[in-house]
N, C-alpha and C. Protein backbone atom coordinates (compact mmCIF):
# COMPACT_ATOMS: atom_id res chain seq x y z
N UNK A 1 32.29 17.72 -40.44
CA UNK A 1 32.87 16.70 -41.27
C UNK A 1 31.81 16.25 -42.27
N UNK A 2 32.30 16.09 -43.78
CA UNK A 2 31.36 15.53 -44.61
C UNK A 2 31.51 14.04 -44.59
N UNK A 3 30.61 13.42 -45.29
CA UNK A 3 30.65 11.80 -45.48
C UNK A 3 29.68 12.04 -47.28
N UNK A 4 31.36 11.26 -48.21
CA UNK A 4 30.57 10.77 -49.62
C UNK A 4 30.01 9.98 -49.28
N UNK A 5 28.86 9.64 -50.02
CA UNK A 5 28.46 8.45 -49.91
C UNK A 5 28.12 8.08 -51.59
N UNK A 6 27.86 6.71 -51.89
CA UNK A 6 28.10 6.10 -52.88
C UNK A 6 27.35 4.75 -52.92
N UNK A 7 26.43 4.50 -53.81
CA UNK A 7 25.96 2.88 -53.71
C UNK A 7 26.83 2.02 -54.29
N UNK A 8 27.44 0.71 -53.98
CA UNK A 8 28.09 -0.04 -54.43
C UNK A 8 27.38 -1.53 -53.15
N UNK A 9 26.33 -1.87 -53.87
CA UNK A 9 25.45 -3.17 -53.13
C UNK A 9 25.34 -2.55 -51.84
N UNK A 10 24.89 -1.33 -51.61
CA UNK A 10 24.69 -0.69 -50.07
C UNK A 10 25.41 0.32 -49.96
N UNK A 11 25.25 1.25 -49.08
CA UNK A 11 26.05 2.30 -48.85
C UNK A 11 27.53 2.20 -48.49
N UNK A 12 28.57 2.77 -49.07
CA UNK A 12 29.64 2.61 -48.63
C UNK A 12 30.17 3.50 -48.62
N UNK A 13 30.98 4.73 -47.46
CA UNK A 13 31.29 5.90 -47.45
C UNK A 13 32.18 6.45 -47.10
N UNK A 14 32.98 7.13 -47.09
CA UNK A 14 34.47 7.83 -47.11
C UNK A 14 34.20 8.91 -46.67
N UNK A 15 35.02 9.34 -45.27
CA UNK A 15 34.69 10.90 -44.75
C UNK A 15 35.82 11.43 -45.52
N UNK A 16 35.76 13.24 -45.33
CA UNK A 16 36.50 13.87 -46.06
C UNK A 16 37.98 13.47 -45.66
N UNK A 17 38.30 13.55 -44.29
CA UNK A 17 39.71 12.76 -44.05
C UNK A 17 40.22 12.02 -44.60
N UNK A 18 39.35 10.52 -45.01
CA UNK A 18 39.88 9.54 -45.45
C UNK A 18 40.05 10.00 -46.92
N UNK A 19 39.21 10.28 -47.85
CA UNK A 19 39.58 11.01 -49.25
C UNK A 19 40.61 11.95 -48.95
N UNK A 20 41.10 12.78 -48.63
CA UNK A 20 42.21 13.43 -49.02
C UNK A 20 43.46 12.26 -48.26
N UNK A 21 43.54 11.69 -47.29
CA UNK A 21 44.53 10.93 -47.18
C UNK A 21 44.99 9.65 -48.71
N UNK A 22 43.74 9.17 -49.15
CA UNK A 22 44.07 8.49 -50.43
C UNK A 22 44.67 9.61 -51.19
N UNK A 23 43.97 10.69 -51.48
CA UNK A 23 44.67 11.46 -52.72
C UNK A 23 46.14 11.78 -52.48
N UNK A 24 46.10 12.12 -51.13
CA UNK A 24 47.90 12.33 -50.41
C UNK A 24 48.36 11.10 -51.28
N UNK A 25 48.08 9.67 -50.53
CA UNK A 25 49.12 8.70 -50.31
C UNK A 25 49.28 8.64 -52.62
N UNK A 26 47.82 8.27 -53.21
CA UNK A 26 48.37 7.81 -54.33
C UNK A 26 49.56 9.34 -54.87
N UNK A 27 49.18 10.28 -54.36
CA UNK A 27 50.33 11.09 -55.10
C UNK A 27 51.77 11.06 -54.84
N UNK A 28 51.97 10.75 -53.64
CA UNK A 28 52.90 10.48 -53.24
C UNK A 28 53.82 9.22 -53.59
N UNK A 29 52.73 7.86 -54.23
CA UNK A 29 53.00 6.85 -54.95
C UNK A 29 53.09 6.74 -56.05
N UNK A 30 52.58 7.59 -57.15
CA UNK A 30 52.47 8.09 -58.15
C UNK A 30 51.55 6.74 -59.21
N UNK A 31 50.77 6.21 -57.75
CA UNK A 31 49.42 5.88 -58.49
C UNK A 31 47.92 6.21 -58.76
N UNK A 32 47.27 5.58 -59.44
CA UNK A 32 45.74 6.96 -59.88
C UNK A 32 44.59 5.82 -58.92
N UNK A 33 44.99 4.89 -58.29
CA UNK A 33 43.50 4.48 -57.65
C UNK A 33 43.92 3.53 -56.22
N UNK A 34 42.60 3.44 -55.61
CA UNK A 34 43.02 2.37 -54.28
C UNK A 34 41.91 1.51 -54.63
N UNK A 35 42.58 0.37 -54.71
CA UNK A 35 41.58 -0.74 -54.46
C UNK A 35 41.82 -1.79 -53.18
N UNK A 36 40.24 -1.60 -52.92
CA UNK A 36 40.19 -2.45 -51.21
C UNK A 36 39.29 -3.95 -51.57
N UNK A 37 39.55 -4.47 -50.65
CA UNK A 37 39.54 -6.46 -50.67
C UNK A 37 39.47 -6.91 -49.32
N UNK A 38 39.13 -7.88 -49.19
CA UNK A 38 39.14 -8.52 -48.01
C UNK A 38 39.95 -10.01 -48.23
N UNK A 39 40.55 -10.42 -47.33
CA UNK A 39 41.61 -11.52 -47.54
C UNK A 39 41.60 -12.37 -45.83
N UNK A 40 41.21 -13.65 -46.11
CA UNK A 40 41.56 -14.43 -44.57
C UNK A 40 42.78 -14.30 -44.35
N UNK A 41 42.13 -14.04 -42.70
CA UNK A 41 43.57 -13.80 -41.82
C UNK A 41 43.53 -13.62 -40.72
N UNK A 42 44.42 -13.78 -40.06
CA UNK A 42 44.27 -13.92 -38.63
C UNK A 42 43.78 -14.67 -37.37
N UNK A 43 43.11 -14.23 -36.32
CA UNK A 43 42.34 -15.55 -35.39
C UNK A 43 40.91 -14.86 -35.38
N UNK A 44 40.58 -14.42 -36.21
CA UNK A 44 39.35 -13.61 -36.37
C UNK A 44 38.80 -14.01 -37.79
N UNK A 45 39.79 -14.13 -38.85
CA UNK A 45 38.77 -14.73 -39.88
C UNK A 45 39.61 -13.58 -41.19
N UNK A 46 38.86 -12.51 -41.25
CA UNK A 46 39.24 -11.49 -42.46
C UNK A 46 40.15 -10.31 -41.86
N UNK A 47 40.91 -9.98 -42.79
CA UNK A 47 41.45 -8.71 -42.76
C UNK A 47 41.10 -7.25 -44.22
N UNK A 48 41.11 -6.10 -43.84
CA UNK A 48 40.80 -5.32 -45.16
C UNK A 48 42.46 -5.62 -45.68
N UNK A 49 42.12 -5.38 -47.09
CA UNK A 49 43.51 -5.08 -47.97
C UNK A 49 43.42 -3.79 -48.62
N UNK A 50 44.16 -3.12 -48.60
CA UNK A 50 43.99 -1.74 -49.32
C UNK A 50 45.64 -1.63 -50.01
N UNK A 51 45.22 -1.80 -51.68
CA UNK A 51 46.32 -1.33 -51.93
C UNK A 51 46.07 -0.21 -53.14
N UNK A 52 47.49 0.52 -53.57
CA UNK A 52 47.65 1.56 -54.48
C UNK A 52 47.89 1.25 -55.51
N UNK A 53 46.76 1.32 -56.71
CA UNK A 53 46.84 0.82 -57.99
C UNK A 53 46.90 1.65 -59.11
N UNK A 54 47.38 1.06 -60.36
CA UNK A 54 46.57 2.20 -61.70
C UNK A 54 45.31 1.85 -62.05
N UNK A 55 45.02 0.56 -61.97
CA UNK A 55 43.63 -0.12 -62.87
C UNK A 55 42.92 -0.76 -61.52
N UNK A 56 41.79 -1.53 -61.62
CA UNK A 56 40.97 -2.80 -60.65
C UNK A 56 40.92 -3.64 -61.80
N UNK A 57 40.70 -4.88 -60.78
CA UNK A 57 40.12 -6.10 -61.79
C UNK A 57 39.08 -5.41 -62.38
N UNK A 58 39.13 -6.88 -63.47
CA UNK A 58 37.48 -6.09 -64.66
C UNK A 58 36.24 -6.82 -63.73
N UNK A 59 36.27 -7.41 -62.56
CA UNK A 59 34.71 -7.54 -62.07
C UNK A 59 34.75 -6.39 -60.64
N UNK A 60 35.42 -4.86 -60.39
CA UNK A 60 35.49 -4.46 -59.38
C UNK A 60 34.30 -3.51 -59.50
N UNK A 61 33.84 -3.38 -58.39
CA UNK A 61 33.26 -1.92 -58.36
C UNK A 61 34.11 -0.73 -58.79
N UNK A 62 33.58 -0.01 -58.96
CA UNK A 62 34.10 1.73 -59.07
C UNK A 62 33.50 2.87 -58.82
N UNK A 63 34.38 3.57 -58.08
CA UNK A 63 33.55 4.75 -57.73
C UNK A 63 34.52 6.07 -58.13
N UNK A 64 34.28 7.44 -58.37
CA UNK A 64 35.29 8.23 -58.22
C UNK A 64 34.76 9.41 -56.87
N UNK A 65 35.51 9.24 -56.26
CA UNK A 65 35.39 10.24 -55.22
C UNK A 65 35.57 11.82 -55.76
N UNK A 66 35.14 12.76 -54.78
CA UNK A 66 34.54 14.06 -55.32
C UNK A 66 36.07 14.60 -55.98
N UNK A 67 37.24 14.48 -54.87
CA UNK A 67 38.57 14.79 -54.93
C UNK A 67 39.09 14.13 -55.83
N UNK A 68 38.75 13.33 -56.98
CA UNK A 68 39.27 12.77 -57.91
C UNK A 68 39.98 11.67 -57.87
N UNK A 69 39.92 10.65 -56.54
CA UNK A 69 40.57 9.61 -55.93
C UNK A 69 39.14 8.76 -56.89
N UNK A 70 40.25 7.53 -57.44
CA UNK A 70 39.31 6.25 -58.11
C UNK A 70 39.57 5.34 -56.83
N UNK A 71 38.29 5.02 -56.55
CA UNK A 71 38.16 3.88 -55.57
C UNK A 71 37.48 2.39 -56.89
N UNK A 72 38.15 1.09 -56.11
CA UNK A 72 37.80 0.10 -57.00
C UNK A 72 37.87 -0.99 -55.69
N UNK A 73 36.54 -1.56 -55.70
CA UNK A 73 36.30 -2.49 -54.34
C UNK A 73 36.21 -4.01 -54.92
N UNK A 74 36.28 -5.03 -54.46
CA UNK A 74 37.06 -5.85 -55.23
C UNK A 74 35.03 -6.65 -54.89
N UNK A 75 34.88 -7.47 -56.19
CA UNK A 75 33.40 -8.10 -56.53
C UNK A 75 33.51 -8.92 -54.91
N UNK A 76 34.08 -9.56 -53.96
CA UNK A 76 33.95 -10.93 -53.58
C UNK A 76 34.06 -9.84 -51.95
N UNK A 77 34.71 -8.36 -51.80
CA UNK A 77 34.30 -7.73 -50.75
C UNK A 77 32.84 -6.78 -50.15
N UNK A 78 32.34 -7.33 -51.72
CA UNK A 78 31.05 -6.11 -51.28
C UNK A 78 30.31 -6.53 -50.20
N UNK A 79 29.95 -7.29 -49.87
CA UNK A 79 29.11 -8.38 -48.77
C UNK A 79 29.62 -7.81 -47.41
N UNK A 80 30.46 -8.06 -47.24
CA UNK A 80 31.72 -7.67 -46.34
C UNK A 80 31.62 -5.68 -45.75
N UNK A 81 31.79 -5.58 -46.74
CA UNK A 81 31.72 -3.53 -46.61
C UNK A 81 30.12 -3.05 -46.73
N UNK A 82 29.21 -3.85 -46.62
CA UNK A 82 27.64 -2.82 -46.95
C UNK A 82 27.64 -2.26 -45.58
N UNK A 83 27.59 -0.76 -45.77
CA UNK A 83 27.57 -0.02 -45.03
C UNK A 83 28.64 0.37 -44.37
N UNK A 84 29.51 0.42 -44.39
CA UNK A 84 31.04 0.34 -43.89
C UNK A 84 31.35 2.17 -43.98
N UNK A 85 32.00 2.53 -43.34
CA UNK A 85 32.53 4.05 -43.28
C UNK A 85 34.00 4.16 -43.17
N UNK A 86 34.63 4.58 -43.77
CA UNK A 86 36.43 4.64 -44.44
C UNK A 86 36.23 6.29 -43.68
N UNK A 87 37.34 5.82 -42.68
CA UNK A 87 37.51 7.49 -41.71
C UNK A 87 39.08 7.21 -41.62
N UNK A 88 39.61 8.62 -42.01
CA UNK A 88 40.96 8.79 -40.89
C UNK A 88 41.00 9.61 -39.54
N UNK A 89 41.60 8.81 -38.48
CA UNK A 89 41.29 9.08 -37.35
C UNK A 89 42.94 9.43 -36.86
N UNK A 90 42.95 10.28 -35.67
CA UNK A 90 44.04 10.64 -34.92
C UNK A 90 44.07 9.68 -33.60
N UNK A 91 45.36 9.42 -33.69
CA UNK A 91 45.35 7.96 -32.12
C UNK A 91 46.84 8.54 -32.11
N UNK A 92 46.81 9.40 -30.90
CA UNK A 92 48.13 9.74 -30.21
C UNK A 92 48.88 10.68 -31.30
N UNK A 93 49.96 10.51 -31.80
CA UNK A 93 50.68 11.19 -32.92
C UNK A 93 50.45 10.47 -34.11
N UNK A 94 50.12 9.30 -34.35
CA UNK A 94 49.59 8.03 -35.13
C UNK A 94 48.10 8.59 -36.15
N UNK A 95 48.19 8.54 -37.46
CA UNK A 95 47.11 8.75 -37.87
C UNK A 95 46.93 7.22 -38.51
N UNK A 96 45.51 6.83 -38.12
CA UNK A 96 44.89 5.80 -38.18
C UNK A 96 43.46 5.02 -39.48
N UNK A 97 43.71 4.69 -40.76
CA UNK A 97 42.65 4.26 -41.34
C UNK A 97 41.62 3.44 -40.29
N UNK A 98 39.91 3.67 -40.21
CA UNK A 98 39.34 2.92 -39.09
C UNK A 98 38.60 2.77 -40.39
N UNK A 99 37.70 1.28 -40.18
CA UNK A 99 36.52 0.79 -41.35
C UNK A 99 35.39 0.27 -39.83
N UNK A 100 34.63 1.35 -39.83
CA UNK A 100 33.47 1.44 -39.43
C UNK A 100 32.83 0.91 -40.22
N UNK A 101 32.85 -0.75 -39.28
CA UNK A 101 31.67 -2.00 -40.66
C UNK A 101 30.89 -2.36 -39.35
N UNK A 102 29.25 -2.08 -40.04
CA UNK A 102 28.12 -2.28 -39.18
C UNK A 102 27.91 -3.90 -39.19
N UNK A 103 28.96 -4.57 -40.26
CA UNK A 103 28.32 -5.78 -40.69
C UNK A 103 29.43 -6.58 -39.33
N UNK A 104 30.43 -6.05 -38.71
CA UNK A 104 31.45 -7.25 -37.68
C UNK A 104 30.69 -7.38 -36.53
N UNK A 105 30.85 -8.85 -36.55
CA UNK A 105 30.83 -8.93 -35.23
C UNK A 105 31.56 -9.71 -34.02
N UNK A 106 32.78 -9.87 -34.66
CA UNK A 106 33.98 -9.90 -33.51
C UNK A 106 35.05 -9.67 -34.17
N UNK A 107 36.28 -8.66 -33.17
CA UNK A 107 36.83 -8.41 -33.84
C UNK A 107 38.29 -8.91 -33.12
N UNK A 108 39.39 -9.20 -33.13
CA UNK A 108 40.81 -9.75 -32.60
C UNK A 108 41.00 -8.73 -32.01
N UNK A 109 41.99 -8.95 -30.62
CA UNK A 109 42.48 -8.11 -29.80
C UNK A 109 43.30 -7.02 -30.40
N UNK A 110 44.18 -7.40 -31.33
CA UNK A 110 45.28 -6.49 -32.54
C UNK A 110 44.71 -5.35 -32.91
N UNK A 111 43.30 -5.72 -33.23
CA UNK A 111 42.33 -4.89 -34.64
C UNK A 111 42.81 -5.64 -36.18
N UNK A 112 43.33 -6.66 -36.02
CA UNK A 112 44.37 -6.89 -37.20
C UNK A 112 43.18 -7.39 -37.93
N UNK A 113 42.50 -8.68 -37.10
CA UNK A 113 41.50 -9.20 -38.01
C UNK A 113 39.69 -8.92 -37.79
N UNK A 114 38.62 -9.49 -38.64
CA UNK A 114 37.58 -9.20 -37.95
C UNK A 114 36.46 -10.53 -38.53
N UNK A 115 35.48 -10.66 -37.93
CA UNK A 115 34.47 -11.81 -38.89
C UNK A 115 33.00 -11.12 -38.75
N UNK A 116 32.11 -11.43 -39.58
CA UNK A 116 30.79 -11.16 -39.67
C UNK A 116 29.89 -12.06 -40.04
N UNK A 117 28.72 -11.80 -39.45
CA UNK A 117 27.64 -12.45 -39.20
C UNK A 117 27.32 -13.06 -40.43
């Protein structure tokens, strides 16, 4: 398995799974980028947001992945994701986005929410 990696205020990286699952989903949506965020929520504090866009705000990061997927991370999540790893994982018949963030440190019983130090 490869891992991009990319500086955006620290390493932030996407295995090959997770890049071709974005390129799947925006084609299938017939949008050109994903932009991810963090948003309170839950009994844990934050949740990720990942949605399917054409553009990012004008203060986002940007990256373009090798596969031609535009990633755009939102200014107020970078703190949040330094060092973080974007994997798709297999759980039963269920394929699963996981955010391997070195920065949590508790996370809700769900997985729904998470908080950091």
């Amino acid at each position: 398995m490869t891992v991009e990696t990319f500086e955006i205020e620290g390493p932030l990286r996407f295995t090959e799974a997770a890049s071709e699952h974005f390129r799947s989903s925006l084609t299938s949506a017939g949008k050109t980028a994903v932009r991810i965020s963090v948003q309170e929520s839950g009994c844990t504090g934050f949740k990720y947001v990942m949605e399917e866009v054409d553009s990012g705000e004008s203060d986002d990061a940007h990256v373009a992945l090798d596969n031609g997927v535009q990633v755009f991370v939102a200014a107020d999540a970078l703190e949040f994701l330094r060092g973080t790893e974007i994997d798709l994982s297999r759980e039963g018949i269920n394929k699963v986005l996981k955010f391997n963030n070195p920065n949590v440190v508790a996370e809700c019983g769900c997985g729904e929410s998470f908080s950091v130090a």
